[in-house]
PDB file of N, CA and C in Angstrom:
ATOM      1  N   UNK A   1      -9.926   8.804  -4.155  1.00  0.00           N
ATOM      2  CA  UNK A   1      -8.587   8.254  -4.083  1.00  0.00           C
ATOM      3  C   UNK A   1      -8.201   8.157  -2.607  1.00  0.00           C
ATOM      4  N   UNK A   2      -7.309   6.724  -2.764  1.00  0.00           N
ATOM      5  CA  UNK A   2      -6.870   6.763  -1.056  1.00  0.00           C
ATOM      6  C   UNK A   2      -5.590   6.635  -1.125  1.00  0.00           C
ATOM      7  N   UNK A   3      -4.716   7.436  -0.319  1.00  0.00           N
ATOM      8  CA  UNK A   3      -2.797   7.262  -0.670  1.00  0.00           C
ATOM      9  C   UNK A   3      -2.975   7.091   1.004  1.00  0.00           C
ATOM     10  N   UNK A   4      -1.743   5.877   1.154  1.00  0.00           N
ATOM     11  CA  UNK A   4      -1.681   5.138   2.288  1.00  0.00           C
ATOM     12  C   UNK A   4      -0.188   4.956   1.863  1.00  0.00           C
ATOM     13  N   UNK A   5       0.549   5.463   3.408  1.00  0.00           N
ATOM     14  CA  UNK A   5       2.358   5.331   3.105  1.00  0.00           C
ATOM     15  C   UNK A   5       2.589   3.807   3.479  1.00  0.00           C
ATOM     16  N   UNK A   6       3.505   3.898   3.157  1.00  0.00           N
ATOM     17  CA  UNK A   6       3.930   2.476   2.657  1.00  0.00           C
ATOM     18  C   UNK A   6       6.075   2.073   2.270  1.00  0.00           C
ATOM     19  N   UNK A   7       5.638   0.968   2.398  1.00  0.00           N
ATOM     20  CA  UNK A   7       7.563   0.578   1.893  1.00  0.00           C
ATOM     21  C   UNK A   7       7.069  -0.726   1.548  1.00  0.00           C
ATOM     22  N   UNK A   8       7.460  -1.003   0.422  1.00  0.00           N
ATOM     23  CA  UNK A   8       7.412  -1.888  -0.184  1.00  0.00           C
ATOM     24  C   UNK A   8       8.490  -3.097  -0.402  1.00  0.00           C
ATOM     25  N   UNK A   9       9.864  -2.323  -0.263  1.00  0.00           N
ATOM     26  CA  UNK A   9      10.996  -2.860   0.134  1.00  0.00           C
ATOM     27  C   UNK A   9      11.091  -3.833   1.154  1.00  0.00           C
ATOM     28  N   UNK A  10      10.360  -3.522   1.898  1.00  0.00           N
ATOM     29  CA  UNK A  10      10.228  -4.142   3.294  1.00  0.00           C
ATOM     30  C   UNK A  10       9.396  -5.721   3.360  1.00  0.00           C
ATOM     31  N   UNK A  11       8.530  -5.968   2.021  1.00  0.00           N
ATOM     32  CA  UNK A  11       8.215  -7.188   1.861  1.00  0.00           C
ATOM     33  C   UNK A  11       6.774  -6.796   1.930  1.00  0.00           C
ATOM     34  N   UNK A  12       6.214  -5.447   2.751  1.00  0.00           N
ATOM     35  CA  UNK A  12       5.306  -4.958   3.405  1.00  0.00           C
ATOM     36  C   UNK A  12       4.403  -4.298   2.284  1.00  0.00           C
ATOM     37  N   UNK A  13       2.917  -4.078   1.997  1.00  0.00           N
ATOM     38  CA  UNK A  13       2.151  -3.529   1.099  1.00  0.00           C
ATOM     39  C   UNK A  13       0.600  -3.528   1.532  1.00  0.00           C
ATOM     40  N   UNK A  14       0.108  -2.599   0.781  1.00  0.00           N
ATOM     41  CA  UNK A  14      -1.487  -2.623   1.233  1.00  0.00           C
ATOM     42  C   UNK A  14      -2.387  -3.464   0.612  1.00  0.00           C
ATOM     43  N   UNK A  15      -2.799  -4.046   0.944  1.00  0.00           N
ATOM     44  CA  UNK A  15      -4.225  -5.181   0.517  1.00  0.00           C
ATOM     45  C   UNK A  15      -5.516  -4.919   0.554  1.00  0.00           C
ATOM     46  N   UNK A  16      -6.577  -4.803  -0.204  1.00  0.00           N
ATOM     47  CA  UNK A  16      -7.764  -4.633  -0.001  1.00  0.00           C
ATOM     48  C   UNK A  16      -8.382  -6.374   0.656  1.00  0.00           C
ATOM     49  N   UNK A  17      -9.435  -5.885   1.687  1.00  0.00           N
ATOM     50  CA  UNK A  17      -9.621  -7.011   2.655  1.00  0.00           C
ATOM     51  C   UNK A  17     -10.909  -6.953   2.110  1.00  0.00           C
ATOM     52  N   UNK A  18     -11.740  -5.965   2.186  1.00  0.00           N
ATOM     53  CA  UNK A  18     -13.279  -5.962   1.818  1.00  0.00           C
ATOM     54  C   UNK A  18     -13.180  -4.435   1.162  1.00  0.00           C
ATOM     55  N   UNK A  19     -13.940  -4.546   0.100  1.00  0.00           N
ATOM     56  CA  UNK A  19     -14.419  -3.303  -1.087  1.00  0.00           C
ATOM     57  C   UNK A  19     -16.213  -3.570  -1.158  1.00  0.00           C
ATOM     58  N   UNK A  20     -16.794  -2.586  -1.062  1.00  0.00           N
ATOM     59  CA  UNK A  20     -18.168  -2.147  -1.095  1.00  0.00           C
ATOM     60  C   UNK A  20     -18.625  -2.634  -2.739  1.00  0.00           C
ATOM     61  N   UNK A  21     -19.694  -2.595  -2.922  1.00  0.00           N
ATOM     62  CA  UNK A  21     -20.094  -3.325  -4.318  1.00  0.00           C
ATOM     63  C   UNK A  21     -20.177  -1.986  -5.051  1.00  0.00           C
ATOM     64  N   UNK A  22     -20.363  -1.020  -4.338  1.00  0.00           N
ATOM     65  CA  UNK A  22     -21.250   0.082  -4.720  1.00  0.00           C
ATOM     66  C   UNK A  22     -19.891   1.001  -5.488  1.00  0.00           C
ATOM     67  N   UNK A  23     -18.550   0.358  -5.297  1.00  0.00           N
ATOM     68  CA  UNK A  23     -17.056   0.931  -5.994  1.00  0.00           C
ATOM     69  C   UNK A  23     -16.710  -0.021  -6.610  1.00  0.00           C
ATOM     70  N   UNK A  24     -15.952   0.914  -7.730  1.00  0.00           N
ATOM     71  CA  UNK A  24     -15.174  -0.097  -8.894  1.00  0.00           C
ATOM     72  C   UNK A  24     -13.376   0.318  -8.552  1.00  0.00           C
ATOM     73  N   UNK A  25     -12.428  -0.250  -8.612  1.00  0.00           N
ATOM     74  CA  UNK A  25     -11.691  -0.036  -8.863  1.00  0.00           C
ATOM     75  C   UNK A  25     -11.056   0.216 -10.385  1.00  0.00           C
ATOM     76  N   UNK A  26     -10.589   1.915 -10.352  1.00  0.00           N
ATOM     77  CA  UNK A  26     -10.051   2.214 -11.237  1.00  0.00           C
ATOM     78  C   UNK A  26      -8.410   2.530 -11.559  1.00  0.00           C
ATOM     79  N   UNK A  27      -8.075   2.510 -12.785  1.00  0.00           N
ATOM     80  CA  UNK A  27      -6.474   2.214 -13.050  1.00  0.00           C
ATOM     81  C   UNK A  27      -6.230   3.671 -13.019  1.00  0.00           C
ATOM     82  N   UNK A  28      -4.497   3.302 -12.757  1.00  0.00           N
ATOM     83  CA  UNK A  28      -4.078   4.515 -12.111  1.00  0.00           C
ATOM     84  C   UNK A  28      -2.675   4.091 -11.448  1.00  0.00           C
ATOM     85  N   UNK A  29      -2.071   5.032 -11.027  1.00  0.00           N
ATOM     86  CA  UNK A  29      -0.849   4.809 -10.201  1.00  0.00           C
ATOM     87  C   UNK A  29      -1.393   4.172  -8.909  1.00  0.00           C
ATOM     88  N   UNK A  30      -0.667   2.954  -8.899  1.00  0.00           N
ATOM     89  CA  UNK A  30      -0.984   2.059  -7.599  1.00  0.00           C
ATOM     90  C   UNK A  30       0.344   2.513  -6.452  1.00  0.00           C
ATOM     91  N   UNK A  31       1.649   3.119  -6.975  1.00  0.00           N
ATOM     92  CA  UNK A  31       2.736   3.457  -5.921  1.00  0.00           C
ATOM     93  C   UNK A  31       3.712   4.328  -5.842  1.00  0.00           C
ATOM     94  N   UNK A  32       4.155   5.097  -5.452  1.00  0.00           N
ATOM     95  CA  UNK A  32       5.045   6.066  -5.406  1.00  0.00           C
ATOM     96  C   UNK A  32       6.055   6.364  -4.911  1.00  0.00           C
ATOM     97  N   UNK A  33       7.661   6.552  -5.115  1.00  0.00           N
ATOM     98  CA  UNK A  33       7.928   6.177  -4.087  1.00  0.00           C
ATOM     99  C   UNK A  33       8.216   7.721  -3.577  1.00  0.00           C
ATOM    100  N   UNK A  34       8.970   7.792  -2.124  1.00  0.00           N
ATOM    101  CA  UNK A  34       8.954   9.329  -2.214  1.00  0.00           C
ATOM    102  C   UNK A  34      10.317   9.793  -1.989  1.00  0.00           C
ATOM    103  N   UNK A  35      11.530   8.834  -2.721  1.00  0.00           N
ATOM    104  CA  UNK A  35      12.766   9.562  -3.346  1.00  0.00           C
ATOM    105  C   UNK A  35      13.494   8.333  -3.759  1.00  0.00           C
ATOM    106  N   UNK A  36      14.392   8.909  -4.752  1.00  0.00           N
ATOM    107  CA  UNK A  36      15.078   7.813  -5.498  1.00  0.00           C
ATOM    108  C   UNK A  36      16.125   6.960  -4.746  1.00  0.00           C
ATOM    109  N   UNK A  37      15.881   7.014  -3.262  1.00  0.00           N
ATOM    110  CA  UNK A  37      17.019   6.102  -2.906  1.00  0.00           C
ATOM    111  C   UNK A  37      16.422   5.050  -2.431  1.00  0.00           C
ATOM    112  N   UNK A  38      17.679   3.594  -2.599  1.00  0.00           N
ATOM    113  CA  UNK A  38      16.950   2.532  -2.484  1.00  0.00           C
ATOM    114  C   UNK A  38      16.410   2.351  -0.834  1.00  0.00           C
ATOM    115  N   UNK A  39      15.077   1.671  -0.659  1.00  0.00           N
ATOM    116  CA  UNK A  39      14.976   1.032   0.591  1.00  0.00           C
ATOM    117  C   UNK A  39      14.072   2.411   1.317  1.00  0.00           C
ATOM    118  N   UNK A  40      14.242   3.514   0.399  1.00  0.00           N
ATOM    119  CA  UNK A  40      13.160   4.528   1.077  1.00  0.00           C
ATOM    120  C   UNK A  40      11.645   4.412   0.865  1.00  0.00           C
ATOM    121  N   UNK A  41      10.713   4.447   1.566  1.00  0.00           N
ATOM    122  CA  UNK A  41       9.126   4.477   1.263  1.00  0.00           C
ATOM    123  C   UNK A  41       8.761   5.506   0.919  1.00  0.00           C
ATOM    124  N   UNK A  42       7.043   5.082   0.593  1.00  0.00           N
ATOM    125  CA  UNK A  42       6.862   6.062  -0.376  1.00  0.00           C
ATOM    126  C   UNK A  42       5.119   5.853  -0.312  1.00  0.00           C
ATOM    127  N   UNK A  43       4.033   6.140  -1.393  1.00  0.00           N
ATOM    128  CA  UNK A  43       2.736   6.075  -0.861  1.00  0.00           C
ATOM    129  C   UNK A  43       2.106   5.278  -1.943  1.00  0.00           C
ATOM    130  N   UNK A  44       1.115   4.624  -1.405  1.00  0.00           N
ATOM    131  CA  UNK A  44       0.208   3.502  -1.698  1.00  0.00           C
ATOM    132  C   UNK A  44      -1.055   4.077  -2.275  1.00  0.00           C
ATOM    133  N   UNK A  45      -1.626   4.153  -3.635  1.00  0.00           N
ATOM    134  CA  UNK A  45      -2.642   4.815  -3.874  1.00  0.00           C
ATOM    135  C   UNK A  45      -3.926   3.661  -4.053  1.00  0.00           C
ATOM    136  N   UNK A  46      -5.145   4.022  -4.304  1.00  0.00           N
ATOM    137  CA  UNK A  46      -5.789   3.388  -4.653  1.00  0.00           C
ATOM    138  C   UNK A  46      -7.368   4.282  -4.994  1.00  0.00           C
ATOM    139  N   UNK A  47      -7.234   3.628  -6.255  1.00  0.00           N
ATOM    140  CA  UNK A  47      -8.582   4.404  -6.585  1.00  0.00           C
ATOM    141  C   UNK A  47     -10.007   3.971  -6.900  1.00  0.00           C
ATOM    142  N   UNK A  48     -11.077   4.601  -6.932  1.00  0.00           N
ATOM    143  CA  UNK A  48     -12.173   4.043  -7.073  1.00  0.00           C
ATOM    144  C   UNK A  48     -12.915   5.185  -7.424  1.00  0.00           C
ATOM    145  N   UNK A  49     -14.026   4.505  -8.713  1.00  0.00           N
ATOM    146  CA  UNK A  49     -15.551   5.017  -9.567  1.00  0.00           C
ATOM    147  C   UNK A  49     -15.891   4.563  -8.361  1.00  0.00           C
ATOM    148  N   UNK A  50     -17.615   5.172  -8.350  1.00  0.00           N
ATOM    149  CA  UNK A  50     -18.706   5.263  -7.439  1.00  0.00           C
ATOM    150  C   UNK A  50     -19.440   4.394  -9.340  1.00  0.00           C
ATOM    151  N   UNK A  51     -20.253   3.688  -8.697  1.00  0.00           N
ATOM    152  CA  UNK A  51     -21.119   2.628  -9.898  1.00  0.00           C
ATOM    153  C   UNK A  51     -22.296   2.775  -9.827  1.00  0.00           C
ATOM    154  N   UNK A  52     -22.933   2.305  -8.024  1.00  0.00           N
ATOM    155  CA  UNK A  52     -24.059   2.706  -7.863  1.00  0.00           C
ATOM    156  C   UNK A  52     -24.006   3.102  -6.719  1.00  0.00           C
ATOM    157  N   UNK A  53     -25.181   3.525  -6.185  1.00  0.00           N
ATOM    158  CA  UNK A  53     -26.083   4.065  -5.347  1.00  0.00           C
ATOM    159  C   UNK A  53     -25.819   3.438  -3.741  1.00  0.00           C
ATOM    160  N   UNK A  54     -25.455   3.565  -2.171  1.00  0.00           N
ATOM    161  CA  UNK A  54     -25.522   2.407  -1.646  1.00  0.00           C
ATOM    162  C   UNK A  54     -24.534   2.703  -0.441  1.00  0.00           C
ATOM    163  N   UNK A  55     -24.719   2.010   0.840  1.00  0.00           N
ATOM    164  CA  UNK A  55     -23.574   2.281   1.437  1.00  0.00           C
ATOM    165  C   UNK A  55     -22.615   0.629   1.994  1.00  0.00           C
ATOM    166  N   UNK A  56     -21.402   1.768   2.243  1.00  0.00           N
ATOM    167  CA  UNK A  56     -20.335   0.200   2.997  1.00  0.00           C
ATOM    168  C   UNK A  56     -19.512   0.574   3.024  1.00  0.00           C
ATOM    169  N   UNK A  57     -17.943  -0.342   3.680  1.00  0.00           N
ATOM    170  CA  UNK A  57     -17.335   0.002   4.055  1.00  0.00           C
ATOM    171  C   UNK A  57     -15.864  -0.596   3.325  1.00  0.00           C
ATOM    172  N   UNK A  58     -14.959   0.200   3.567  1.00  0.00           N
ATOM    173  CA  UNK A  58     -13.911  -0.312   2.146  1.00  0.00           C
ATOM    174  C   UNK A  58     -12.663  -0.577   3.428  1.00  0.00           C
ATOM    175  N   UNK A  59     -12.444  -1.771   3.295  1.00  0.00           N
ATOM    176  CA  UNK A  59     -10.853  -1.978   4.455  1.00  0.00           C
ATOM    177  C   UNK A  59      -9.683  -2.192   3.875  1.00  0.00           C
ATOM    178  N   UNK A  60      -8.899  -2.004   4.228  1.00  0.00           N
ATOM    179  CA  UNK A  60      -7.556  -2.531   4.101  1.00  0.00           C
ATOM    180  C   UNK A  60      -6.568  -2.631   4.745  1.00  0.00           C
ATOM    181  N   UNK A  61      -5.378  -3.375   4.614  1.00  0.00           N
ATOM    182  CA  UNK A  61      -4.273  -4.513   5.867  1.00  0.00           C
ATOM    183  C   UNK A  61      -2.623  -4.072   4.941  1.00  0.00           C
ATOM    184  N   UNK A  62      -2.443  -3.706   6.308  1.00  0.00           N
ATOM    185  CA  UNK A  62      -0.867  -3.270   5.045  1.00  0.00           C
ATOM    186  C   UNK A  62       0.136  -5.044   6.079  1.00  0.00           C
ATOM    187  N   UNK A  63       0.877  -5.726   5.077  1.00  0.00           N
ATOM    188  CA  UNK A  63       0.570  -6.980   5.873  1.00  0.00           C
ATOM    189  C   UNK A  63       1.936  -7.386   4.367  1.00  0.00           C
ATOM    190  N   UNK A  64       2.525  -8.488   4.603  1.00  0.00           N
ATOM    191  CA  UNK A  64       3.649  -9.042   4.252  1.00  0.00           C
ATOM    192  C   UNK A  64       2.457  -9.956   3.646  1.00  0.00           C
ATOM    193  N   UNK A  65       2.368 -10.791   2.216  1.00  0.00           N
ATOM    194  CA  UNK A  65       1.771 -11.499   2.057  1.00  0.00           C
ATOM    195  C   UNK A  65       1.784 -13.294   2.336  1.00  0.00           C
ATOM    196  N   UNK A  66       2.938 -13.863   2.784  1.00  0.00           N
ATOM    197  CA  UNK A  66       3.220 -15.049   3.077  1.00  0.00           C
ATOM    198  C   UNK A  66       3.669 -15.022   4.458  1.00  0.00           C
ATOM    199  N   UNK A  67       3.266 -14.334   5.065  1.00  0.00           N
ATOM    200  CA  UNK A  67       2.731 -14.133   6.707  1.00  0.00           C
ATOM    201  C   UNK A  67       1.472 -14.530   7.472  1.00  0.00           C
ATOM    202  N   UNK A  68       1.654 -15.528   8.458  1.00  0.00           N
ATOM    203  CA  UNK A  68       0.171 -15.672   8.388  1.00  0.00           C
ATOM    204  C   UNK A  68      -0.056 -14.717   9.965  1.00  0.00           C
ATOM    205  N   UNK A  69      -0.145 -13.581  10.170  1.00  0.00           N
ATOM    206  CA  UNK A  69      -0.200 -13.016  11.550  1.00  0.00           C
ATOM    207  C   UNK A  69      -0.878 -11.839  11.009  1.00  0.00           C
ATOM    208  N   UNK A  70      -1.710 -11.126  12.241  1.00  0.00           N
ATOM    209  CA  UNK A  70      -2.555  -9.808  12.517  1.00  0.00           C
ATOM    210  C   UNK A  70      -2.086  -8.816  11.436  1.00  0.00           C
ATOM    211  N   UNK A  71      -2.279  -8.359  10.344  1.00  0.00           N
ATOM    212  CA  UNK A  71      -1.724  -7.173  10.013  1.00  0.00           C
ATOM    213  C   UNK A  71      -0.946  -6.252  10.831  1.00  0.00           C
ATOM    214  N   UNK A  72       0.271  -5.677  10.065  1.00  0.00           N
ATOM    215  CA  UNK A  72       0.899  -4.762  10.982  1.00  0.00           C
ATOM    216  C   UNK A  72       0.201  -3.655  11.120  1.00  0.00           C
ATOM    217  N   UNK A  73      -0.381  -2.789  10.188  1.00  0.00           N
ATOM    218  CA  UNK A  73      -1.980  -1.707  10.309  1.00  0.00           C
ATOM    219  C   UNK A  73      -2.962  -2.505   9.542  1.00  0.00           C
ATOM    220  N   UNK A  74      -3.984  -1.642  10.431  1.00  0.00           N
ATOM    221  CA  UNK A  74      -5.039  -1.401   8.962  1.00  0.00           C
ATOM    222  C   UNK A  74      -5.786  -0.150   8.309  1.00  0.00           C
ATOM    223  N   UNK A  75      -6.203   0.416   7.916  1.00  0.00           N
ATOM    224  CA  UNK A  75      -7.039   1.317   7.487  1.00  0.00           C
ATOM    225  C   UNK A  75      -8.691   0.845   6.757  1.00  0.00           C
ATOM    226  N   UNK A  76      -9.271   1.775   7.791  1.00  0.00           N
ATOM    227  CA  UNK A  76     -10.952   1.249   7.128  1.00  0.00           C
ATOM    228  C   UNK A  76     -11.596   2.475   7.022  1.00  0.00           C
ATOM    229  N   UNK A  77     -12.864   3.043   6.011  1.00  0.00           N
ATOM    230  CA  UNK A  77     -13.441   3.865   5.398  1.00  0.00           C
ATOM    231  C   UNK A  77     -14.907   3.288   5.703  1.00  0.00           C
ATOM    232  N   UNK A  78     -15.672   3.950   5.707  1.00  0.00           N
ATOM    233  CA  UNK A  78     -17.395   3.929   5.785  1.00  0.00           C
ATOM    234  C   UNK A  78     -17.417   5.006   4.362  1.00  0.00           C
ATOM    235  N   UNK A  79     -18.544   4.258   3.466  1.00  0.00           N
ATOM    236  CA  UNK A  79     -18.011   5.133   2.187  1.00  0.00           C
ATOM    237  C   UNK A  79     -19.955   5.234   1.869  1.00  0.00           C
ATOM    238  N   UNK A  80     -20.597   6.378   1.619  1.00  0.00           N
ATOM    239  CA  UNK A  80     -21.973   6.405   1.527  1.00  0.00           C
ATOM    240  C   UNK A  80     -21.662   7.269   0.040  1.00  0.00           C
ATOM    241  N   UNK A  81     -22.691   6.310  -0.976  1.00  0.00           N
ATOM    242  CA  UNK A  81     -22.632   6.622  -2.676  1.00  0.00           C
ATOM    243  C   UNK A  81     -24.164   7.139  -2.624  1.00  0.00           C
ATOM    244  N   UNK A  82     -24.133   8.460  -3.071  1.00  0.00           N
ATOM    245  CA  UNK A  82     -25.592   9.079  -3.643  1.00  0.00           C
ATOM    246  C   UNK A  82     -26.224   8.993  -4.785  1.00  0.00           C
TER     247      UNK A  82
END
C-alpha cells in the first residue's frame, strides 16, 4: 500500500503515470480525508497484489487533470517482486 497526502478539494489528486506489469491494482479505500471539515486534506491510498515475479518502477503525478503543465509533485517507487 501507498498513502500519499493529498486535497482533493483543490481540483488536485494522484494519478498513476506508469505501473509495473509485475502489480495488479487492488480495491480498497482510494481516499481519506483527515477531518470532517470542508476544504481540509486528507490521504491518497493506493494498493497493489504482487502477480508475478519481476522488477520496475511504479510513478505517480499529483496534478489537476485538465491542466496541461509539469505536475505539482511526483512520487516514484523501484518495486522488485520475488
Amino acid at each position: 500500500m501507498i498513502a500519499l497526502p493529498g486535497n482533493p478539494t483543490t481540483g488536485y489528486g494522484w494519478e498513476i503515470d506508469d505501473e509495473p506489469l509485475m502489480l495488479q491494482r487492488a480495491d480498497g479505500l482510494d481516499y481519506r480525508p483527515s477531518s470532517g471539515l470542508i476544504g481540509s486534506g486528507g490521504t491518497f491510498y493506493f494498493r497493489y497484489e504482487a502477480v508475478k515475479s519481476g522488477t520496475g518502477r511504479l510513478e505517480l503525478a499529483y496534478r489537476r487533470p485538465w491542466e496541461v503543465v509539469p505536475p505539482q509533485q511526483t512520487f516514484s517507487i523501484s518495486v522488485t517482486v520475488e
